[in-house]
C-alpha atoms as a PDB file:
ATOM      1  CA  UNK A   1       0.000   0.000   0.000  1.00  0.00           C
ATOM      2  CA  UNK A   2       1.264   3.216  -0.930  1.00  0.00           C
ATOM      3  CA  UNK A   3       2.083   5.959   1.512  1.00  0.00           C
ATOM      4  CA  UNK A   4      -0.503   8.691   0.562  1.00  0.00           C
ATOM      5  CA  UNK A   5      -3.117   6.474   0.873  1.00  0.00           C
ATOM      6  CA  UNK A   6      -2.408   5.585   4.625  1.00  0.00           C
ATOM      7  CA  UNK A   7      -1.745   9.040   5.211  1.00  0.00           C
ATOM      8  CA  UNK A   8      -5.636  10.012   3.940  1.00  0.00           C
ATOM      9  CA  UNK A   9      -6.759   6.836   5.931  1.00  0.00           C
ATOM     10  CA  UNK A  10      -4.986   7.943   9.323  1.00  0.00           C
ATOM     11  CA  UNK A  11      -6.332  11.626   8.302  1.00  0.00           C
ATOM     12  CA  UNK A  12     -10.016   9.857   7.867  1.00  0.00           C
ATOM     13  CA  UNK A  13      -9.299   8.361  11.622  1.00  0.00           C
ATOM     14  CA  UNK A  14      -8.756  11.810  13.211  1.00  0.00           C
ATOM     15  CA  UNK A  15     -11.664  13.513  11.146  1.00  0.00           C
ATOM     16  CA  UNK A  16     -13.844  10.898  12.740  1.00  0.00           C
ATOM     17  CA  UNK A  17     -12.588  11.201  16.342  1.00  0.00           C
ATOM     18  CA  UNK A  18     -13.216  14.940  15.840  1.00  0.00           C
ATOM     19  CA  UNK A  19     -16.768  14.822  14.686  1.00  0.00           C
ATOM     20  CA  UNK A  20     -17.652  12.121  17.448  1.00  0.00           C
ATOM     21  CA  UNK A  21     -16.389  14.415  20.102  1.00  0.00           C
ATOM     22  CA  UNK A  22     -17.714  17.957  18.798  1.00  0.00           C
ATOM     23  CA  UNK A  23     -21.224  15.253  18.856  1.00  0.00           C
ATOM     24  CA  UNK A  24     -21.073  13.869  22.299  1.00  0.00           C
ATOM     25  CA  UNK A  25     -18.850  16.256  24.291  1.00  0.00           C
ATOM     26  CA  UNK A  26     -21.074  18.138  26.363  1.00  0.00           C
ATOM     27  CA  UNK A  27     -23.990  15.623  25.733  1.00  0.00           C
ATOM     28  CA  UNK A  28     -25.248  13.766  28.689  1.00  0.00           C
ATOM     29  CA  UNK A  29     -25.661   9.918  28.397  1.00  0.00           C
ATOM     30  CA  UNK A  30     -29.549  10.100  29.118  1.00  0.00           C
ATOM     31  CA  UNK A  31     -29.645  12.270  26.249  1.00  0.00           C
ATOM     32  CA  UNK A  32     -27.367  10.141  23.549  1.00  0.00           C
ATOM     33  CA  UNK A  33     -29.838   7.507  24.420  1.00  0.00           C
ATOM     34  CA  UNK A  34     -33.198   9.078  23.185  1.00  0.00           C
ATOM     35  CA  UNK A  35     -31.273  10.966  19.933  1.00  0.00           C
ATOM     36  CA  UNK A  36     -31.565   8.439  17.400  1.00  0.00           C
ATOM     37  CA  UNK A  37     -30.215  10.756  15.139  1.00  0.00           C
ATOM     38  CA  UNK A  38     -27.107  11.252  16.994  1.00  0.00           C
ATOM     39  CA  UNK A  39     -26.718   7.466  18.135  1.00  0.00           C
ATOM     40  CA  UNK A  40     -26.536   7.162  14.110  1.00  0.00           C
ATOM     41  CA  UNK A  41     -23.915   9.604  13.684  1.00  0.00           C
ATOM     42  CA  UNK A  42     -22.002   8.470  16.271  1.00  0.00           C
ATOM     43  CA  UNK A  43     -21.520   4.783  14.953  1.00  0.00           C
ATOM     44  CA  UNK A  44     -21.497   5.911  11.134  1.00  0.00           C
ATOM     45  CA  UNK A  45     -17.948   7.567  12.441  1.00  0.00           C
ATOM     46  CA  UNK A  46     -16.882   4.324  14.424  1.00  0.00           C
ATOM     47  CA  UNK A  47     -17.529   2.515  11.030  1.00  0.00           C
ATOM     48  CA  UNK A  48     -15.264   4.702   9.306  1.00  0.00           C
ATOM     49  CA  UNK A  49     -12.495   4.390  12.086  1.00  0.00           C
ATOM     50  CA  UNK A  50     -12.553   0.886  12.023  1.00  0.00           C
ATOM     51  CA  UNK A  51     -12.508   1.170   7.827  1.00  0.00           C
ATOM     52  CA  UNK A  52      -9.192   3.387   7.942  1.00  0.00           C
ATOM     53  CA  UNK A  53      -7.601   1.244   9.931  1.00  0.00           C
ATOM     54  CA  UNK A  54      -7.797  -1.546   7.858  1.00  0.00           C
ATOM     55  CA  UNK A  55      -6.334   0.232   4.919  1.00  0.00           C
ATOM     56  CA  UNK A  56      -3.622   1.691   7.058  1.00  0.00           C
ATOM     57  CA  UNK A  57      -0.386   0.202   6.293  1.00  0.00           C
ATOM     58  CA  UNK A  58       0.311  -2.393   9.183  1.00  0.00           C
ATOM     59  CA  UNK A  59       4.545  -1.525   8.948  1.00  0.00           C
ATOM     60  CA  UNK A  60       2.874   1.777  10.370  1.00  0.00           C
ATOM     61  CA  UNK A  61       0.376   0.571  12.853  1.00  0.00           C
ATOM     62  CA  UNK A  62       3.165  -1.785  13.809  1.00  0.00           C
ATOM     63  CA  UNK A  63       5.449   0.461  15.212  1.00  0.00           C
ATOM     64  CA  UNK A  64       2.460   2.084  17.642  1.00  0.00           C
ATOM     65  CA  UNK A  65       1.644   0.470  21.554  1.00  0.00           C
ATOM     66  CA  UNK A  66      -1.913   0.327  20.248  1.00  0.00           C
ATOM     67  CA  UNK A  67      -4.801  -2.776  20.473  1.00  0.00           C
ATOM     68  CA  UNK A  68      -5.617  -1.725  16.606  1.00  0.00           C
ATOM     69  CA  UNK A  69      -7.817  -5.111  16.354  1.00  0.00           C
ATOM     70  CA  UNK A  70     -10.561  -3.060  19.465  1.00  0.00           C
ATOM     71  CA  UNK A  71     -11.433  -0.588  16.490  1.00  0.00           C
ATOM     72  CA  UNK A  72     -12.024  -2.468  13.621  1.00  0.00           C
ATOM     73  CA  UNK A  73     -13.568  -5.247  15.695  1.00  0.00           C
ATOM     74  CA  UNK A  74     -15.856  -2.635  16.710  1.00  0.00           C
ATOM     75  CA  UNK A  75     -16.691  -1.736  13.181  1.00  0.00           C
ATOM     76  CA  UNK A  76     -17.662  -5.859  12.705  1.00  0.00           C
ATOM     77  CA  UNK A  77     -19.804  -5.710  15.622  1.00  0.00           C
ATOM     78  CA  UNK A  78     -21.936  -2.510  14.353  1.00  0.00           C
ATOM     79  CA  UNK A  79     -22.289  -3.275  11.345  1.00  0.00           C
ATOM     80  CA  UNK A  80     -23.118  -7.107  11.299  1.00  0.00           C
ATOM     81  CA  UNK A  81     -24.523  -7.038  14.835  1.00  0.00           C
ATOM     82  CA  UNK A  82     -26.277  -3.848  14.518  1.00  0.00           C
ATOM     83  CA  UNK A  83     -29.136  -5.656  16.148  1.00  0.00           C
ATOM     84  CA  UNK A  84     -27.571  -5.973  19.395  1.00  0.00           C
ATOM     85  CA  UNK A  85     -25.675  -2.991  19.907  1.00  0.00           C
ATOM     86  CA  UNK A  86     -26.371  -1.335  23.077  1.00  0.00           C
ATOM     87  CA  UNK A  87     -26.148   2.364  22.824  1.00  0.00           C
ATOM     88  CA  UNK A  88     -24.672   2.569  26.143  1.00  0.00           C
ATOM     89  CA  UNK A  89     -21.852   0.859  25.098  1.00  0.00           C
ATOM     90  CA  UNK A  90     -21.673   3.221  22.100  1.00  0.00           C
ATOM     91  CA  UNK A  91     -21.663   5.934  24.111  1.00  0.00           C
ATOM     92  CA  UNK A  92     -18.945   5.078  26.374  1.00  0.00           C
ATOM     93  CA  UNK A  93     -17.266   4.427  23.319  1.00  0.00           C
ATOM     94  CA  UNK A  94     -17.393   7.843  22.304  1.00  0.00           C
ATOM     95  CA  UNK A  95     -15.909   9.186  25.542  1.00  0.00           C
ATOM     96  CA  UNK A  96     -13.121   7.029  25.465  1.00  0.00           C
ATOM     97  CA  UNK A  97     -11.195   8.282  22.452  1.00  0.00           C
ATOM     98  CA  UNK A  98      -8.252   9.769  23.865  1.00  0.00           C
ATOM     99  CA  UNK A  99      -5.992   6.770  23.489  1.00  0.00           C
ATOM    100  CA  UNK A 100      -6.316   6.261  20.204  1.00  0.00           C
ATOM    101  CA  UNK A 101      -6.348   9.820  19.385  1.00  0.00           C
ATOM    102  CA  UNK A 102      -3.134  10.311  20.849  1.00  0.00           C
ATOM    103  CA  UNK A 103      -1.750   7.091  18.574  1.00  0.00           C
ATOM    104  CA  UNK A 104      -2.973   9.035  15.076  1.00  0.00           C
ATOM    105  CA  UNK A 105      -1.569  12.330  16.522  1.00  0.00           C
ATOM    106  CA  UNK A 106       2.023  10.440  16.577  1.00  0.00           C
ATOM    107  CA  UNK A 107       1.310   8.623  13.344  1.00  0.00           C
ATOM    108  CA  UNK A 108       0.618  11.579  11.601  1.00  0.00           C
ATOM    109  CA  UNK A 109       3.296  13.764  13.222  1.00  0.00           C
ATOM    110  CA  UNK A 110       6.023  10.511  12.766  1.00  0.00           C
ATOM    111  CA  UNK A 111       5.208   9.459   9.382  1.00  0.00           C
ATOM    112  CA  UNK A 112       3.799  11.517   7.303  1.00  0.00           C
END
């Protein structure tokens, strides 16, 4: 895989972190769990997340402390299990973004 394109994938990652958090950041849980409309959002970014990540070169990911299997695994589990997804879960999700945020902030600073 070329460069560019896992630089536009890791630059995909950090758009999405960025919308999820201007979404949910001063957005009480009780809330997140009667907007449908921001419930959809919310996992519509997690899909792409998990998406980049599979097209991000792994020589990359490699060199990062990061479980990069949690975020596309979550991507599986929306989209095929959509049925059972509990927004909760979703929600704490969306608070807990820091981690990985701080990996694509190196990536793109290191790499790129």
């Amino acid at each position: 895989m070329d460069r560019s394109s896992s630089k536009s994938r890791v630059e995909h990652v950090a758009k999405a972190i960025q919308l999820i958090r201007s979404f949910v950041d001063d957005v009480p849980e009780k809330d997140f769990l009667i907007d449908i409309k921001l419930q959809s959002a919310v996992q519509y970014q997690f899909l792409v997340i998990g998406e980049a990540i599979k097209y991000i070169d792994d020589d990359i990911l490699d060199k990062y402390d990061y479980p990069w299997h949690i975020p596309r695994s979550f991507r599986n589990f929306i989209i095929h299990e959509y049925h059972g997804v509990r927004m909760e879960r979703i929600y704490y999700a969306a608070k807990d973004l820091d981690g990985l945020n701080k990996q694509v902030i190196q990536i793109l600073e290191n790499e790129f």
